[in-house]
C-alpha atoms as a PDB file:
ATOM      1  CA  UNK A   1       0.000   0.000   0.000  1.00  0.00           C
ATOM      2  CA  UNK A   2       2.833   2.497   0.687  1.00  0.00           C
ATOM      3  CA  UNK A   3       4.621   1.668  -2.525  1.00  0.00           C
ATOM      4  CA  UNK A   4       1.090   2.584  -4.183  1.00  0.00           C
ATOM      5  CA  UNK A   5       0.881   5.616  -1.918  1.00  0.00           C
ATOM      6  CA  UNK A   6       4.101   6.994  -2.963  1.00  0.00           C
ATOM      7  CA  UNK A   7       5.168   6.943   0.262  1.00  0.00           C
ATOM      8  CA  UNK A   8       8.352   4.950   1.844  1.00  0.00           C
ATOM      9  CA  UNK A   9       7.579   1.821   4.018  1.00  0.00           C
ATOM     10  CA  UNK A  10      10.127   2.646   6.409  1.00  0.00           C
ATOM     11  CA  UNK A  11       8.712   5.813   7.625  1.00  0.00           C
ATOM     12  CA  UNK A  12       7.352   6.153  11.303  1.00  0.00           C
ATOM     13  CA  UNK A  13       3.497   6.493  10.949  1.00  0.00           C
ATOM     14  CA  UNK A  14       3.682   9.722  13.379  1.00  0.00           C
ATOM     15  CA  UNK A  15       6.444  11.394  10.760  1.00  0.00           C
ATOM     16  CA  UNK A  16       3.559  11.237   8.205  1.00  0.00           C
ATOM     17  CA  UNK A  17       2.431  14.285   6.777  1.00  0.00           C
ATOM     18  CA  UNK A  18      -1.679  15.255   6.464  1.00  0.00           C
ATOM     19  CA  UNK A  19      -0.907  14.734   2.671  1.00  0.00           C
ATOM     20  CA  UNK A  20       0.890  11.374   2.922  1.00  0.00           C
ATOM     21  CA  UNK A  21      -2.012  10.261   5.345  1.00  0.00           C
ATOM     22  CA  UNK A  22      -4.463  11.558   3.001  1.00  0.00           C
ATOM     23  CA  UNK A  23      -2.372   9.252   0.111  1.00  0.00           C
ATOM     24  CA  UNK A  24      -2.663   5.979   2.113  1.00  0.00           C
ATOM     25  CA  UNK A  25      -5.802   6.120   2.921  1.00  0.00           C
ATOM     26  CA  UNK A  26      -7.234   6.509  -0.810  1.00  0.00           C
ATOM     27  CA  UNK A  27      -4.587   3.716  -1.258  1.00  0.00           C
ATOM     28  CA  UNK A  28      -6.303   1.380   1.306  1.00  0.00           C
ATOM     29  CA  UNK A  29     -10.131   2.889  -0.069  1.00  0.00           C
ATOM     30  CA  UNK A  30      -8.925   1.406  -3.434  1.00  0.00           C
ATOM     31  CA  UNK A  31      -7.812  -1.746  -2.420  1.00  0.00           C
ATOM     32  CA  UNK A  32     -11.140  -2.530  -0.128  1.00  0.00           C
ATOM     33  CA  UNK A  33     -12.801  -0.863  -3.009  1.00  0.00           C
ATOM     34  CA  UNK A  34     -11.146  -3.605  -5.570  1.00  0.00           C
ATOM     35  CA  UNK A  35     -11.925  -6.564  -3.039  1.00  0.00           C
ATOM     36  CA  UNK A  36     -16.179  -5.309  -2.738  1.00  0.00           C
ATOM     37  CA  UNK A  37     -16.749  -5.168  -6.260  1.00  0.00           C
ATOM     38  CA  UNK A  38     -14.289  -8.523  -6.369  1.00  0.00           C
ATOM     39  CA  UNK A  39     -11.947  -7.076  -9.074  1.00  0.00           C
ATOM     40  CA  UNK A  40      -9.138  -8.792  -9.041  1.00  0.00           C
ATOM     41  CA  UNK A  41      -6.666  -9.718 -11.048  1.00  0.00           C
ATOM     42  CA  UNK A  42      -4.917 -12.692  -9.937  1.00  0.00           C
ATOM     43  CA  UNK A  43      -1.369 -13.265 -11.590  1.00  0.00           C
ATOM     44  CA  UNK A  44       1.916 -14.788 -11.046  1.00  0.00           C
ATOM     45  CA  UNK A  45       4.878 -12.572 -11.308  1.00  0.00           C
ATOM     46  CA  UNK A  46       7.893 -13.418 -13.160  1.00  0.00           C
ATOM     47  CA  UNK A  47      11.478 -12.955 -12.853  1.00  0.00           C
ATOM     48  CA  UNK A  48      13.515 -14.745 -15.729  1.00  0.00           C
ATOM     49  CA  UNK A  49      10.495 -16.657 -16.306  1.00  0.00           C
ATOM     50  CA  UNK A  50      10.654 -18.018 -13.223  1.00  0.00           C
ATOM     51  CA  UNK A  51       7.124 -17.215 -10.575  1.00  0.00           C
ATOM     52  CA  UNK A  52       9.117 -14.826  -7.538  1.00  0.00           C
ATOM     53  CA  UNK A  53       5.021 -13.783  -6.184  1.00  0.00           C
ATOM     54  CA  UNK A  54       1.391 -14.263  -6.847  1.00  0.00           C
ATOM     55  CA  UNK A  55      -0.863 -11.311  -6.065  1.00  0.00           C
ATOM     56  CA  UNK A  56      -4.713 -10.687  -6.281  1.00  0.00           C
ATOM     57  CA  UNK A  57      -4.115  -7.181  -7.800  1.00  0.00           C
ATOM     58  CA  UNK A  58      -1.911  -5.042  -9.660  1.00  0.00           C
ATOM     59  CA  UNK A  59       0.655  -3.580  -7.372  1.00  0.00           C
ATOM     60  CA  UNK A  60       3.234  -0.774  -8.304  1.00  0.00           C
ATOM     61  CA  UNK A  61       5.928  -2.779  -6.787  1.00  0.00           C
ATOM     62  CA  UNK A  62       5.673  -5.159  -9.786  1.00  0.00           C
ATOM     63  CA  UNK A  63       4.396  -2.640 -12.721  1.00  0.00           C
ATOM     64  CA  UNK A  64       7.708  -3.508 -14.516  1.00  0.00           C
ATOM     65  CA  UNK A  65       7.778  -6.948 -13.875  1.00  0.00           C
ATOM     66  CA  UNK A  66       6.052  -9.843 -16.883  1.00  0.00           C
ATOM     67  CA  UNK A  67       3.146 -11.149 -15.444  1.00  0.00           C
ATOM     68  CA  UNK A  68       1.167 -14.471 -16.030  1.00  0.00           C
ATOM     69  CA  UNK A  69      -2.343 -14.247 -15.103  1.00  0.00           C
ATOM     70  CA  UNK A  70      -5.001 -16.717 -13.855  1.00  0.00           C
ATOM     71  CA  UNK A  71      -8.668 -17.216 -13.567  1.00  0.00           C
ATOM     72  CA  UNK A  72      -8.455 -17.265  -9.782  1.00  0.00           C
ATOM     73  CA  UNK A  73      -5.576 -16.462  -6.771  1.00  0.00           C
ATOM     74  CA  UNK A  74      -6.141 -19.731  -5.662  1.00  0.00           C
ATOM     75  CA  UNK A  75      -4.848 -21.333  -8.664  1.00  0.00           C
ATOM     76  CA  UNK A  76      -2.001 -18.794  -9.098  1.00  0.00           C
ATOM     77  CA  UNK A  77      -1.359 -20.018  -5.107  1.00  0.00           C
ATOM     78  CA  UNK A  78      -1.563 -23.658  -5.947  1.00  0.00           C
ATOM     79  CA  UNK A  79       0.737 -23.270  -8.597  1.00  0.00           C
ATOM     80  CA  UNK A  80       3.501 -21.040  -7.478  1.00  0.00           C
ATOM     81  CA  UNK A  81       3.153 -23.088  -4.043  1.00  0.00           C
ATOM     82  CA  UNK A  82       3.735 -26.736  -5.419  1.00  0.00           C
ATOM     83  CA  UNK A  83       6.489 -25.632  -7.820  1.00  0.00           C
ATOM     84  CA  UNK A  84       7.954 -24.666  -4.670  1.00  0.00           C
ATOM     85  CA  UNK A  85       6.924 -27.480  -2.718  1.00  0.00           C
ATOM     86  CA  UNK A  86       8.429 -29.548  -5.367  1.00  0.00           C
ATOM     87  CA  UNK A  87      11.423 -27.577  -6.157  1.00  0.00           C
ATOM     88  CA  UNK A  88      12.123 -27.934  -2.229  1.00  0.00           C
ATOM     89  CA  UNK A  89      11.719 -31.852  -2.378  1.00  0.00           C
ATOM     90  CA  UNK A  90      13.014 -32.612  -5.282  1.00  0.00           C
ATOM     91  CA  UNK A  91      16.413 -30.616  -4.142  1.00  0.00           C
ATOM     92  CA  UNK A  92      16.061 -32.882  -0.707  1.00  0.00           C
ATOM     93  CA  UNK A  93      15.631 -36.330  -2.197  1.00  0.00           C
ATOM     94  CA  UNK A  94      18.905 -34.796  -4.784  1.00  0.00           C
ATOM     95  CA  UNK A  95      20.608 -34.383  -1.336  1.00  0.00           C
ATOM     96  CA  UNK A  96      19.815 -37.606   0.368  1.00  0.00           C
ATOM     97  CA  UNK A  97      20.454 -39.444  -2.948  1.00  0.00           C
ATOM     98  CA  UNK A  98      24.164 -38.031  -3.012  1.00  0.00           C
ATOM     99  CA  UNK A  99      24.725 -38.119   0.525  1.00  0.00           C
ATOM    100  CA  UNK A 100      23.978 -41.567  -0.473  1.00  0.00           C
ATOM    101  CA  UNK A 101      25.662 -42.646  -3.409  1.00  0.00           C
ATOM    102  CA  UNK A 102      29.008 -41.160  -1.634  1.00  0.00           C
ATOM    103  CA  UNK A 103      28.764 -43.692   1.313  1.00  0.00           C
ATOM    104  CA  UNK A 104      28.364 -46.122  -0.930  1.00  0.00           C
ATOM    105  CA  UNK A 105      31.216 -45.393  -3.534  1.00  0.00           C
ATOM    106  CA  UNK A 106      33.522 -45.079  -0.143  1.00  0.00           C
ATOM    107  CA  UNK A 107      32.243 -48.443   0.656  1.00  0.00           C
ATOM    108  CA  UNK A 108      33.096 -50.068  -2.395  1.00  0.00           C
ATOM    109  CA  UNK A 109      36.663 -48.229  -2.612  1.00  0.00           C
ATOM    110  CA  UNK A 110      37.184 -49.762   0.666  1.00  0.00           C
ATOM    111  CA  UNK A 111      36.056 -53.606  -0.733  1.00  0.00           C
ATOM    112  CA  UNK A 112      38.575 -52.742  -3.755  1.00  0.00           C
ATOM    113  CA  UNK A 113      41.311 -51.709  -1.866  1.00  0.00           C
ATOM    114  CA  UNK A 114      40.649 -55.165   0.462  1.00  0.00           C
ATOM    115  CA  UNK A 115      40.001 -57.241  -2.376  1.00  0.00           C
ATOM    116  CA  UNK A 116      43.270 -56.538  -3.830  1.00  0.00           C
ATOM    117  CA  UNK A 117      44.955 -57.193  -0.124  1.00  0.00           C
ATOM    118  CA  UNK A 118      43.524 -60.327  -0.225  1.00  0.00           C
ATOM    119  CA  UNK A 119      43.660 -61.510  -3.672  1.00  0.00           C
ATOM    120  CA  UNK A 120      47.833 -60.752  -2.568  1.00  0.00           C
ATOM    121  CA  UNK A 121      47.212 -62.418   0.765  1.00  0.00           C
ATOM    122  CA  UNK A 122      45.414 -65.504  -1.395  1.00  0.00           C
ATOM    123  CA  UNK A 123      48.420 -65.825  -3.896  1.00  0.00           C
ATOM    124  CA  UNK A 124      51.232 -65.849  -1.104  1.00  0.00           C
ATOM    125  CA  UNK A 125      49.044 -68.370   0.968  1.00  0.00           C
ATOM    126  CA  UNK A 126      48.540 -70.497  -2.366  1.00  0.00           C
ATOM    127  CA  UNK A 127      51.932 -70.741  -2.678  1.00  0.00           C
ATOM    128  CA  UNK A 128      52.416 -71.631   1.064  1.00  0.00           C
ATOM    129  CA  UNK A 129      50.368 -74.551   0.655  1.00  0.00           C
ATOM    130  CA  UNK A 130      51.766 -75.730  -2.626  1.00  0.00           C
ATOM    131  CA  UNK A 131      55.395 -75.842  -0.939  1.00  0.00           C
ATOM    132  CA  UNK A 132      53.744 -77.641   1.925  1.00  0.00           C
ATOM    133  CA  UNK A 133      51.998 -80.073   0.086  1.00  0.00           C
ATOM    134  CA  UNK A 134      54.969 -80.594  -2.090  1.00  0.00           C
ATOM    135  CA  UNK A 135      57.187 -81.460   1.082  1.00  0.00           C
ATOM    136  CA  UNK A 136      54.254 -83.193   3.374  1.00  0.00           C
ATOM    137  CA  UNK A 137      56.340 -86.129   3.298  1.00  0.00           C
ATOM    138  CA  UNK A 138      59.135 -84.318   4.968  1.00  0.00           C
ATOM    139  CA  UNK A 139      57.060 -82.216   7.227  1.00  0.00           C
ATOM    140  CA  UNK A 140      55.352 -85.140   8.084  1.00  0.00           C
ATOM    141  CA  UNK A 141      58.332 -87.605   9.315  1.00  0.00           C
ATOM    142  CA  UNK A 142      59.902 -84.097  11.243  1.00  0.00           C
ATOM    143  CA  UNK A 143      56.455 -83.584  13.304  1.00  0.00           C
ATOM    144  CA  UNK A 144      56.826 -87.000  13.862  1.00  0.00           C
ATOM    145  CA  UNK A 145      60.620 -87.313  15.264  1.00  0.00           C
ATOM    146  CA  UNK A 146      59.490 -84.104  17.302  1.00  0.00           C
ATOM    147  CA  UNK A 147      56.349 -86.157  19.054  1.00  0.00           C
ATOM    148  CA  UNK A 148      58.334 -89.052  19.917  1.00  0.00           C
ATOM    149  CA  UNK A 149      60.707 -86.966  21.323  1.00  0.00           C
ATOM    150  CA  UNK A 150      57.874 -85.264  23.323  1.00  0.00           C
ATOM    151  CA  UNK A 151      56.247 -88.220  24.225  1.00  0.00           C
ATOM    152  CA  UNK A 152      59.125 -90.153  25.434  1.00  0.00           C
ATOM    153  CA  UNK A 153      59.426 -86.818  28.384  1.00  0.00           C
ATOM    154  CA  UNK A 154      61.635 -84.182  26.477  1.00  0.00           C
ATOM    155  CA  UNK A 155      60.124 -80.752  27.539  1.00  0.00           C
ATOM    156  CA  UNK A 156      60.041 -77.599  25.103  1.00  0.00           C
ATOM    157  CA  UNK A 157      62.892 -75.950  26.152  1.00  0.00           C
ATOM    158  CA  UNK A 158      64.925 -79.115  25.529  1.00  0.00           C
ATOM    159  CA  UNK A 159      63.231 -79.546  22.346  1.00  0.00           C
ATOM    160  CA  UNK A 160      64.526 -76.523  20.860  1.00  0.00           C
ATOM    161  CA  UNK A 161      68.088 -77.158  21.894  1.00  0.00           C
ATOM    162  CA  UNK A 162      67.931 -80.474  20.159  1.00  0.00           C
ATOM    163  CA  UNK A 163      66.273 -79.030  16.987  1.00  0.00           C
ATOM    164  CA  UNK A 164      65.966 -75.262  16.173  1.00  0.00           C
ATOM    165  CA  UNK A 165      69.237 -74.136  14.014  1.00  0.00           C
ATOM    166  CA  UNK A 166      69.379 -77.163  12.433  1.00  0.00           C
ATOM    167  CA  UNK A 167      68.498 -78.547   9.334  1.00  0.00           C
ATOM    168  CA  UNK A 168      66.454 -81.988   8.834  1.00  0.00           C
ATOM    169  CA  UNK A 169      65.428 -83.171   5.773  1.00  0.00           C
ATOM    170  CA  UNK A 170      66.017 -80.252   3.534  1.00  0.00           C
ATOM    171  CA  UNK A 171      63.873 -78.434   6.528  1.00  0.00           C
ATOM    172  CA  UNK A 172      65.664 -75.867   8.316  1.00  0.00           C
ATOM    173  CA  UNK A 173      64.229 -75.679  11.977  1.00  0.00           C
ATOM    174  CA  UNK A 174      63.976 -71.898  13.366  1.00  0.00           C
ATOM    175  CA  UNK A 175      61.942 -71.999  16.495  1.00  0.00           C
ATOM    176  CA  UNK A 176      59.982 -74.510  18.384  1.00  0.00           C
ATOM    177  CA  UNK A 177      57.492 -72.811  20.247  1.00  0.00           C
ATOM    178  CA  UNK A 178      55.568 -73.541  23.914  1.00  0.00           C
ATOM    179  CA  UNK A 179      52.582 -74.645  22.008  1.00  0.00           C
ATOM    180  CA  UNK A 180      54.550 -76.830  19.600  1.00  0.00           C
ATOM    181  CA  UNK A 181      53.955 -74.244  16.794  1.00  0.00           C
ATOM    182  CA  UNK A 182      57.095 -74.987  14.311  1.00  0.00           C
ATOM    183  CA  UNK A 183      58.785 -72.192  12.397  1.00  0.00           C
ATOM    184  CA  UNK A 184      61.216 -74.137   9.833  1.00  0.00           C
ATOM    185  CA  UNK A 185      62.340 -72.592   6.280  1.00  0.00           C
ATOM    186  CA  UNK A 186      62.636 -75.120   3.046  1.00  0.00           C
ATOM    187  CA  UNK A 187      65.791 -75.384   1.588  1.00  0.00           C
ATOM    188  CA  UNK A 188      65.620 -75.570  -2.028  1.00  0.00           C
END
């Protein structure tokens, strides 16, 4: 109403002058006047042909602005409302769906960087068990020598004096542990 007035919106109502008074109220009269007689003119204002407002009447503010207009306000509301609306969750589910997609591209950077530890980890083990199936045979007559030894009363301690640093059927002993784990190299 002030813009259609003339008069600035920031001005302190008791600053007014008799004029300015004078100008707002046959602003307001012609407004109320508008909404009796139910002359309106509902319309979307546009910006870069994008909706920035709907009004029910012409308003100085926007007299340079294009304008789209409707049959009612309501459907000028509806629309410029549920563009909105769907502007607003449409930029959400954009959000959540990137959020989204990042965790899982980390995730399966993570399973590629693994799956090429372990595909390592598999080769070096495959060739672990080759060598020990290979020398069984051997392995198998060494455990052997080291049970009877154990089982005739030879304690751990005495076990690896008798055996680790030596070599026994191409098997090079390194440690003999409390558990009876072996450590042993091949020689070949």
């Amino acid at each position: 109403m002030c813009l259609n007035a003339g008069i600035e919106r920031d001005k302190i109502a008791k600053q007014l002058a008799d004029d300015e008074i004078k100008k707002l109220s046959d602003a307001y009269l012609l407004l109320t006047e508008k909404i009796k007689i139910k002359e309106s003119k509902p319309q979307a204002i546009l910006e870069k042909g994008e909706t920035i407002d709907v009004v029910a009447f012409d308003l100085e503010v926007y007299k340079d602005f294009e304008k789209k207009q409707y049959p009612s306000f309501n459907e000028a509301a509806d629309e410029f409302f549920s563009k909105q609306k769907y502007a607003n969750t449409e930029k959400q589910a954009t959000t959540v769906f990137d959020k989204e997609k990042n965790r899982l591209l980390e995730i399966k950077q993570s399973q590629t960087e693994h799956l090429s530890s372990f595909e390592t980890e598999s080769v070096e083990s495959k060739k672990i068990g080759d060598l020990i199936y290979q020398e069984y045979q051997l392995l198998e007559e060494l455990i052997k020598l080291i049970d009877k030894d154990r089982n005739s009363g030879i304690g751990w301690e005495e076990l690896k004096k008798k055996y680790c640093g030596k070599e026994i059927n191409n098997l090079f002993i390194e440690n003999i542990d409390n558990s009876g784990t072996l450590t042993i190299k091949l020689k070949k």
